[in-house]
Protein backbone atom coordinates (compact mmCIF):
# COMPACT_ATOMS: atom_id res chain seq x y z
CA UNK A 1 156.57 197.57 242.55
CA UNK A 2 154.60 196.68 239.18
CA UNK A 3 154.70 193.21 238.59
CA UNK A 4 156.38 191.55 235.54
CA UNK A 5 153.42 190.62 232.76
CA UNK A 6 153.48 187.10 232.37
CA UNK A 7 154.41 185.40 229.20
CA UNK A 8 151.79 182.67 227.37
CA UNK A 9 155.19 181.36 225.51
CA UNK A 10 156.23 179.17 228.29
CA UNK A 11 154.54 176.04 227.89
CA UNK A 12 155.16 175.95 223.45
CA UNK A 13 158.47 177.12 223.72
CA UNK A 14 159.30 174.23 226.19
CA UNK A 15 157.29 171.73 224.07
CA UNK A 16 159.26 172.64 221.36
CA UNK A 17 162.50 172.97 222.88
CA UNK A 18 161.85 168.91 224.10
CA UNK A 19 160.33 167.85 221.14
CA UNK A 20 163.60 169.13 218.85
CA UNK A 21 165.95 167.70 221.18
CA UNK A 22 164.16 164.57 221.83
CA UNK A 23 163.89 163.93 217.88
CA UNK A 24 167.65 164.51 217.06
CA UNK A 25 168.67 162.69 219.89
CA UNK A 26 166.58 159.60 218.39
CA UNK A 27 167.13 160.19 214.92
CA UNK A 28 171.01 160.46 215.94
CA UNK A 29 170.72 156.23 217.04
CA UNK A 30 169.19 155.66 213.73
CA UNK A 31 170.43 154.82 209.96
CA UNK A 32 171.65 158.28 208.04
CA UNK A 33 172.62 156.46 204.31
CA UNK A 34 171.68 153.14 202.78
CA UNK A 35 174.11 151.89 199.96
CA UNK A 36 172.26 149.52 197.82
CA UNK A 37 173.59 147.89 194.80
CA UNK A 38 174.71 144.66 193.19
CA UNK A 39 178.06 142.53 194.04
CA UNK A 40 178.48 140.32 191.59
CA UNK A 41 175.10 139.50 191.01
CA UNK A 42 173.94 139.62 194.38
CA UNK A 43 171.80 142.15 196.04
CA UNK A 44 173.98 143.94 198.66
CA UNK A 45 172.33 146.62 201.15
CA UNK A 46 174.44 148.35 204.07
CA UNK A 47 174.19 150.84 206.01
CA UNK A 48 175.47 153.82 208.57
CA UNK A 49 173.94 154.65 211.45
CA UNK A 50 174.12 158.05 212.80
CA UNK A 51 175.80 157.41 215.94
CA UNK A 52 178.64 156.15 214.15
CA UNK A 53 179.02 158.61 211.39
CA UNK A 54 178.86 161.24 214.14
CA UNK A 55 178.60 160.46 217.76
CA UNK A 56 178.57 163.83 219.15
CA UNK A 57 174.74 164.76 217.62
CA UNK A 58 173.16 162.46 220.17
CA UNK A 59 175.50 163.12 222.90
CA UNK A 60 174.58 166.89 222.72
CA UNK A 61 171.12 166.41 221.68
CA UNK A 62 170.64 164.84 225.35
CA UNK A 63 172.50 167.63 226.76
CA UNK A 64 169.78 169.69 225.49
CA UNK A 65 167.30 167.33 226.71
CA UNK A 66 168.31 167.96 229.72
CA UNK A 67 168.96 171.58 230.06
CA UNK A 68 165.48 171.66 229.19
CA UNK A 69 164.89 169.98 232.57
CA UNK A 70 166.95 172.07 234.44
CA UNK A 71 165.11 175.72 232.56
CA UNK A 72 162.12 174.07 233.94
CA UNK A 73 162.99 174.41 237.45
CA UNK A 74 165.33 177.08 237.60
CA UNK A 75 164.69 181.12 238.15
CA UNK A 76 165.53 184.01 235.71
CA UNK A 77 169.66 183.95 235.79
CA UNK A 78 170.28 179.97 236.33
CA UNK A 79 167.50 179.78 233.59
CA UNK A 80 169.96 182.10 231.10
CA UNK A 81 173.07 180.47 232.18
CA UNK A 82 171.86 177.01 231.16
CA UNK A 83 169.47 178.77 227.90
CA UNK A 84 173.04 179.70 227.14
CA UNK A 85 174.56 176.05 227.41
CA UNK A 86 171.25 174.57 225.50
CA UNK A 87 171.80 177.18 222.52
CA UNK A 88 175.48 175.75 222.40
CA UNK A 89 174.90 171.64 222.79
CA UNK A 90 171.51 172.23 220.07
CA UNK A 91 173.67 174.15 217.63
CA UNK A 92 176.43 171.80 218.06
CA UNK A 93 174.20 168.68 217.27
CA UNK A 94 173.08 170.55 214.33
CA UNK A 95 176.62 171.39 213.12
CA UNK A 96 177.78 167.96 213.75
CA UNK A 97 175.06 166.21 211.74
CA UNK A 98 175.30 168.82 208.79
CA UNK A 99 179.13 168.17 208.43
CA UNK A 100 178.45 164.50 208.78
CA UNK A 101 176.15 164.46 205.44
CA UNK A 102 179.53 163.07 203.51
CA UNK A 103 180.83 161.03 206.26
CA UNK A 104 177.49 158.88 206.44
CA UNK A 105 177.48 158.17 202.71
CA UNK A 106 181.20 157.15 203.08
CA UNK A 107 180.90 155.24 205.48
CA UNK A 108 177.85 153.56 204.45
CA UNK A 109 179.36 153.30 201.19
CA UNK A 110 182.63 151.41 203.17
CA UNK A 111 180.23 148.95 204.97
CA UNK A 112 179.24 147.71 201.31
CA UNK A 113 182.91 147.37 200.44
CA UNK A 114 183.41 145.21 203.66
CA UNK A 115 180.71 142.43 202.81
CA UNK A 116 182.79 141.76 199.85
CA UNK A 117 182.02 144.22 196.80
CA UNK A 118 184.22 145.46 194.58
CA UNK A 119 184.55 148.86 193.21
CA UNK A 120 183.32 147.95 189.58
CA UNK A 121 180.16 147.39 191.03
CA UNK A 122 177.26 149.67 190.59
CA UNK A 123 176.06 151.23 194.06
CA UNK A 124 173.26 154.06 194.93
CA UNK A 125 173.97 155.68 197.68
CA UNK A 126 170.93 157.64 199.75
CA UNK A 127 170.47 159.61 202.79
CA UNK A 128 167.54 158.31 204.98
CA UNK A 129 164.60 160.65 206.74
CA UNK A 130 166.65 160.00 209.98
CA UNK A 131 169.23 162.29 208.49
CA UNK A 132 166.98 164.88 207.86
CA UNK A 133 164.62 164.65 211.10
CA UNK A 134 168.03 164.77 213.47
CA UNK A 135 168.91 168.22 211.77
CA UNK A 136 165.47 169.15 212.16
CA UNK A 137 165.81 168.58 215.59
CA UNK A 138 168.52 170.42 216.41
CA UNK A 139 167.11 173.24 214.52
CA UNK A 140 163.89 173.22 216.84
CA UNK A 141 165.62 172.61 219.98
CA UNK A 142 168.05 175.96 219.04
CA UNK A 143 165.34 178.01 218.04
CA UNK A 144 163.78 177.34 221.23
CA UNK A 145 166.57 178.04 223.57
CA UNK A 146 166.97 181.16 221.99
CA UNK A 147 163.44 181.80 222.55
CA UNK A 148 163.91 181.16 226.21
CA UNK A 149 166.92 183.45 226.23
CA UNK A 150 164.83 186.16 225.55
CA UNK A 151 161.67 185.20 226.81
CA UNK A 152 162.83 184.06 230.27
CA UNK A 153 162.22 187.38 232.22
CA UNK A 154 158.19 187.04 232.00
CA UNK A 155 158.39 183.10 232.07
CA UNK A 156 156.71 181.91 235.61
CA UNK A 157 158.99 180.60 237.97
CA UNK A 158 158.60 177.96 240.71
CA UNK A 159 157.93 178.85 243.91
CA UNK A 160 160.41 179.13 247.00
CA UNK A 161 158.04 176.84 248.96
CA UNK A 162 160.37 174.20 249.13
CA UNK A 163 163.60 176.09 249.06
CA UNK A 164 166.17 175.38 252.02
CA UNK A 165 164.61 177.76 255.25
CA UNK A 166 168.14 178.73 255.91
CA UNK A 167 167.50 182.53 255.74
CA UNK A 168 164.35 181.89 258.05
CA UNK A 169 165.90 179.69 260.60
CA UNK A 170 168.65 182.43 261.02
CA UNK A 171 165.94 185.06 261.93
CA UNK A 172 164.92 182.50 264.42
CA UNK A 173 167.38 181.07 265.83
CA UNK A 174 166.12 180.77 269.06
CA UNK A 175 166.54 177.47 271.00
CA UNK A 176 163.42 175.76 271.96
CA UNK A 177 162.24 175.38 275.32
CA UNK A 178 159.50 172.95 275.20
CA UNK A 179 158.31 170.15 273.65
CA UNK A 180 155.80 172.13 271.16
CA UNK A 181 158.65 174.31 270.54
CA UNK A 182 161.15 171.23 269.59
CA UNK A 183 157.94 170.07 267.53
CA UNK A 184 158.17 173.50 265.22
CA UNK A 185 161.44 173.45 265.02
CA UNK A 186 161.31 170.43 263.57
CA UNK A 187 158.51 171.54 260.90
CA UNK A 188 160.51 174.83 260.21
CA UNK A 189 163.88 172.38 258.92
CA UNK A 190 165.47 173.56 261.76
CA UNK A 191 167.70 171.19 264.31
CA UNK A 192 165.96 171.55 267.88
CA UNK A 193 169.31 170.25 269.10
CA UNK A 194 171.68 172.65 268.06
């Protein structure tokens, strides 16, 4: 039987996978709009962070994170089934932060309102780099799950070294007689009294 060629896409299209996740899952704890403006003569400066304006983009973003430790371990169909899962938590942290662009301004716009400013006051209302860098994220980390979706066929795989030896100690089965053969037992993961 002709071996399966072996992919050089392993190693970046983890790296990237981890990276994307890892960034929208920080950028997702950090400040999405920044209302500054005057109240009365006062500087005033709020703002809304994006774990408020949209709490699901860093609860799926660590999803991802850690399907990506799961792909790492895993062989060919586990590693789809949970390629499948990271392709749904990444695109859902990028779909929540998208449709959270508004809601961020709003609500950093609010937290102005609440330290005492009135409406007649002139406000500027930004997004920050966070914004940006957690839809970037989930981006990456989507991309990259769909890479390993179709990639994961002639990805390596770990080795069945340290896999249960329940198939083995079935084909021997045999109960020991001595006190070498307890010993191997005990080396093969077997019970030498059972």
């Amino acid at each position: 039987m002709a071996e399966r060629p072996r992919s050089r896409s392993f190693g970046p299209v983890v790296l990237l996978g981890l990276g994307g996740a890892a960034l929208a899952a920080v950028a997702g704890a950090h400040d999405w709009a920044r209302t500054t403006g005057s109240a009365a003569g006062t500087p005033v400066t709020a703002v809304a962070k994006g774990s408020e304006s949209a709490p699901l983009v860093v609860a799926l973003a660590l999803v991802a994170l850690a399907a990506w430790g799961v792909v790492l371990v895993v062989r060919l169909r586990t590693r789809r089934v949970v390629s499948v899962l990271g392709v749904l938590a990444s695109a859902g942290a990028l779909a929540a932060t998208l449709a959270s662009h508004g809601r961020a301004q709003a609500d950093s716009l609010t937290a102005v309102m609440a330290k005492g400013a009135s409406g007649a006051d002139a406000f500027s209302t930004a997004v920050t780099g966070w914004y940006y860098a957690a839809a970037v994220g989930g981006l990456l980390s989507t991309v990259a799950f769909v890479l390993a979706l179709l990639w994961a066929p002639r990805w390596p795989a770990m080795g069945s070294r340290y896999d249960a030896p329940a198939a083995q100690a079935d084909a021997r089965a045999t109960a020991p007689v001595g006190e070498q053969d307890m010993w191997r037992a005990l080396d093969d993961g077997r019970d030498p009294t059972a």
